[in-house]
Protein backbone atom coordinates (compact mmCIF):
# COMPACT_ATOMS: atom_id res chain seq x y z
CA UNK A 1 239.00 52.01 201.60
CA UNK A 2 241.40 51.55 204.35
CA UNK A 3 243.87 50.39 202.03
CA UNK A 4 243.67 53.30 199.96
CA UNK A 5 243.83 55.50 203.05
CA UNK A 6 247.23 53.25 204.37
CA UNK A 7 248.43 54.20 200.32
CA UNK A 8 247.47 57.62 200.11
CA UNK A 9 249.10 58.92 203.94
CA UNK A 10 252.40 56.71 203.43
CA UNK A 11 252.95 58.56 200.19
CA UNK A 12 255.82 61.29 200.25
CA UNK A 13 254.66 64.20 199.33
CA UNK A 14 251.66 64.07 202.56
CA UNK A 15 254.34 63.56 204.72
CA UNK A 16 256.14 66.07 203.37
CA UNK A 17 253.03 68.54 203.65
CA UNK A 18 252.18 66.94 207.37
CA UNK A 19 256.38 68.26 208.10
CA UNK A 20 255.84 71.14 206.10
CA UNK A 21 252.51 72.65 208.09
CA UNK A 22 254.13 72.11 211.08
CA UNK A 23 256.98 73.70 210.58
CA UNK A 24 255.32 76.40 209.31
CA UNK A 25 253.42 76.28 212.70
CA UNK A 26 256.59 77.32 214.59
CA UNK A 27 257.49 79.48 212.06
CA UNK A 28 254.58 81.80 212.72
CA UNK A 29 255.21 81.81 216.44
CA UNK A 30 258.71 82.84 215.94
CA UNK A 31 257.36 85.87 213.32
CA UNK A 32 254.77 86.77 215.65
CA UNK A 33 257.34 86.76 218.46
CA UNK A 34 260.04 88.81 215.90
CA UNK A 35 256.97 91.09 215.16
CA UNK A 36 255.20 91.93 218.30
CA UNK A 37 258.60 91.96 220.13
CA UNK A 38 261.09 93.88 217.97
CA UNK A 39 259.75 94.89 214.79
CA UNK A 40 256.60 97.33 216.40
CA UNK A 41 258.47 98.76 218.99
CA UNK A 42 261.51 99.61 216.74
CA UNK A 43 258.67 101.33 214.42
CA UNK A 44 257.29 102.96 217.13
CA UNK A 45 260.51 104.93 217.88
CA UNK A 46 260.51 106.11 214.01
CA UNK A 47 256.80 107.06 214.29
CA UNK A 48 256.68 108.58 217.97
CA UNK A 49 256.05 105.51 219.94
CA UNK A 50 252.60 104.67 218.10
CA UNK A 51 251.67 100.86 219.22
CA UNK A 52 249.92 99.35 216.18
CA UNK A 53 248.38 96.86 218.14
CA UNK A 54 246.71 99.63 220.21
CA UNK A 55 245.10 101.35 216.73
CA UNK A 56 241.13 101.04 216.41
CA UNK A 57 238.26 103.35 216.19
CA UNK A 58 234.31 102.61 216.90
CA UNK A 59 231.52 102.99 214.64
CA UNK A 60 228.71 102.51 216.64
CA UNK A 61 229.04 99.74 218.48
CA UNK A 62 231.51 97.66 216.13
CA UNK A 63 235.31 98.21 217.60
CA UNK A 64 237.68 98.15 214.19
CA UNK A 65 241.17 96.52 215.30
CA UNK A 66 243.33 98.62 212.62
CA UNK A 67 246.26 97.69 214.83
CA UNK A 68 245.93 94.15 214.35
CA UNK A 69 245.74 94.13 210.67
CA UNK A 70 248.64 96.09 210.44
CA UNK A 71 250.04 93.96 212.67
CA UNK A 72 248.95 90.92 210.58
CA UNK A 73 250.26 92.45 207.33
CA UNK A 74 253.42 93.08 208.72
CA UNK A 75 253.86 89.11 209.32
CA UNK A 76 252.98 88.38 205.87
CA UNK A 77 255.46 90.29 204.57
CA UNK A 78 258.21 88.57 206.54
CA UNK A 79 256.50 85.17 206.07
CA UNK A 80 256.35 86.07 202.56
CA UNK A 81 260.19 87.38 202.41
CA UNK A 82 261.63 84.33 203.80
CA UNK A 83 259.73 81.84 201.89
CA UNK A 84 260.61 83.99 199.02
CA UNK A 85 264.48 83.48 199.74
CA UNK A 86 263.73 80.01 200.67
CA UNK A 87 262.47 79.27 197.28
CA UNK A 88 265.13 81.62 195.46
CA UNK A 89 268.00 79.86 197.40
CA UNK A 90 266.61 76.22 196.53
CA UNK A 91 265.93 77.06 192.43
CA UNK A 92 269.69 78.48 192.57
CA UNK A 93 271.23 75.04 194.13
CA UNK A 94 268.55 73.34 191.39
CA UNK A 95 269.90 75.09 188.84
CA UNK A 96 273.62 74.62 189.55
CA UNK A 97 272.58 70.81 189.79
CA UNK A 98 271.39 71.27 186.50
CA UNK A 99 274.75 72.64 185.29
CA UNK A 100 276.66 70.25 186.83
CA UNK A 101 274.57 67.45 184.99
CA UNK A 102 274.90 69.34 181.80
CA UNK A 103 278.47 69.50 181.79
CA UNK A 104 278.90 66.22 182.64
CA UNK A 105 276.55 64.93 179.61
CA UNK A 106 278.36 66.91 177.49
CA UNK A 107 281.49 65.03 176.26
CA UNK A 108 283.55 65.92 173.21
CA UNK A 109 282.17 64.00 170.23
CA UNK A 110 284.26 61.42 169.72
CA UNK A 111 286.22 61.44 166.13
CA UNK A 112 286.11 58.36 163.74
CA UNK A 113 288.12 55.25 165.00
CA UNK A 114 291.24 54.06 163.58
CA UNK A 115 288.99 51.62 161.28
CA UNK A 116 286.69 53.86 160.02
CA UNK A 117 289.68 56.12 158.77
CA UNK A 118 291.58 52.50 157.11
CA UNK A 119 287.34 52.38 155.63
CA UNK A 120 287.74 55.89 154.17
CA UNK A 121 291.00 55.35 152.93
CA UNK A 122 290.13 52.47 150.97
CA UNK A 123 287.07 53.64 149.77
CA UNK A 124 288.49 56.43 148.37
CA UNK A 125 291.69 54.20 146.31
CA UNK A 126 289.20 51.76 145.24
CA UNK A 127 286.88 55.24 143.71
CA UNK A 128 290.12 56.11 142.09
């Protein structure tokens, strides 16, 4: 079993998902940061100075945090955006790649050689 652990974590693609998850750590800070620091307050000036993070009513004795869900969906949306361009950005290079490989494959057919014409030729006097 501890072989097939040592086989399974020095694969690529879980260190590339270990990398991945914590970059994507950071990258949440930084949209929170982006988020509760610029993006709210510049929406507050367009909607009177309205702090979303300050939104909730009660019902009873449950408190409903509206603010924070707005907040929240906000985030996903730029999370979502920039992965989105991330993964538009990285098909593009792909696909020039793929181009680039095409065109190379793709030489000009090469015509019959000087012996298979002198073949022809002959072929065709001997028909005659």
């Amino acid at each position: 079993m501890l072989q097939e652990f040592k086989a399974f974590i020095s694969r690529g693609n879980a260190m590339d998902m270990a990398v991945g998850i914590i970059i994507g750590a950071a990258f949440t800070a930084i949209v929170t940061s982006l988020v509760d620091d610029l993006v709210n307050p510049l929406i507050g000036i367009f909607v009177g100075g309205i702090d979303f993070s300050a939104i909730s009513f009660g019902l009873g004795e449950a408190q409903f945090m509206v603010g924070n869900f707005v907040n929240a969906v906000i985030k996903f949306l730029i999370i979502a955006f920039v992965v989105f361009m991330l993964v538009r950005t990285i098909n593009k290079v792909a696909n020039m790649n793929k181009k680039e490989e095409a065109l190379a494959v793709e030489e000009p057919a090469a015509g019959p050689t000087t012996e298979e014409l002198l073949i022809e030729i002959r072929d065709a006097l001997q028909a005659r």
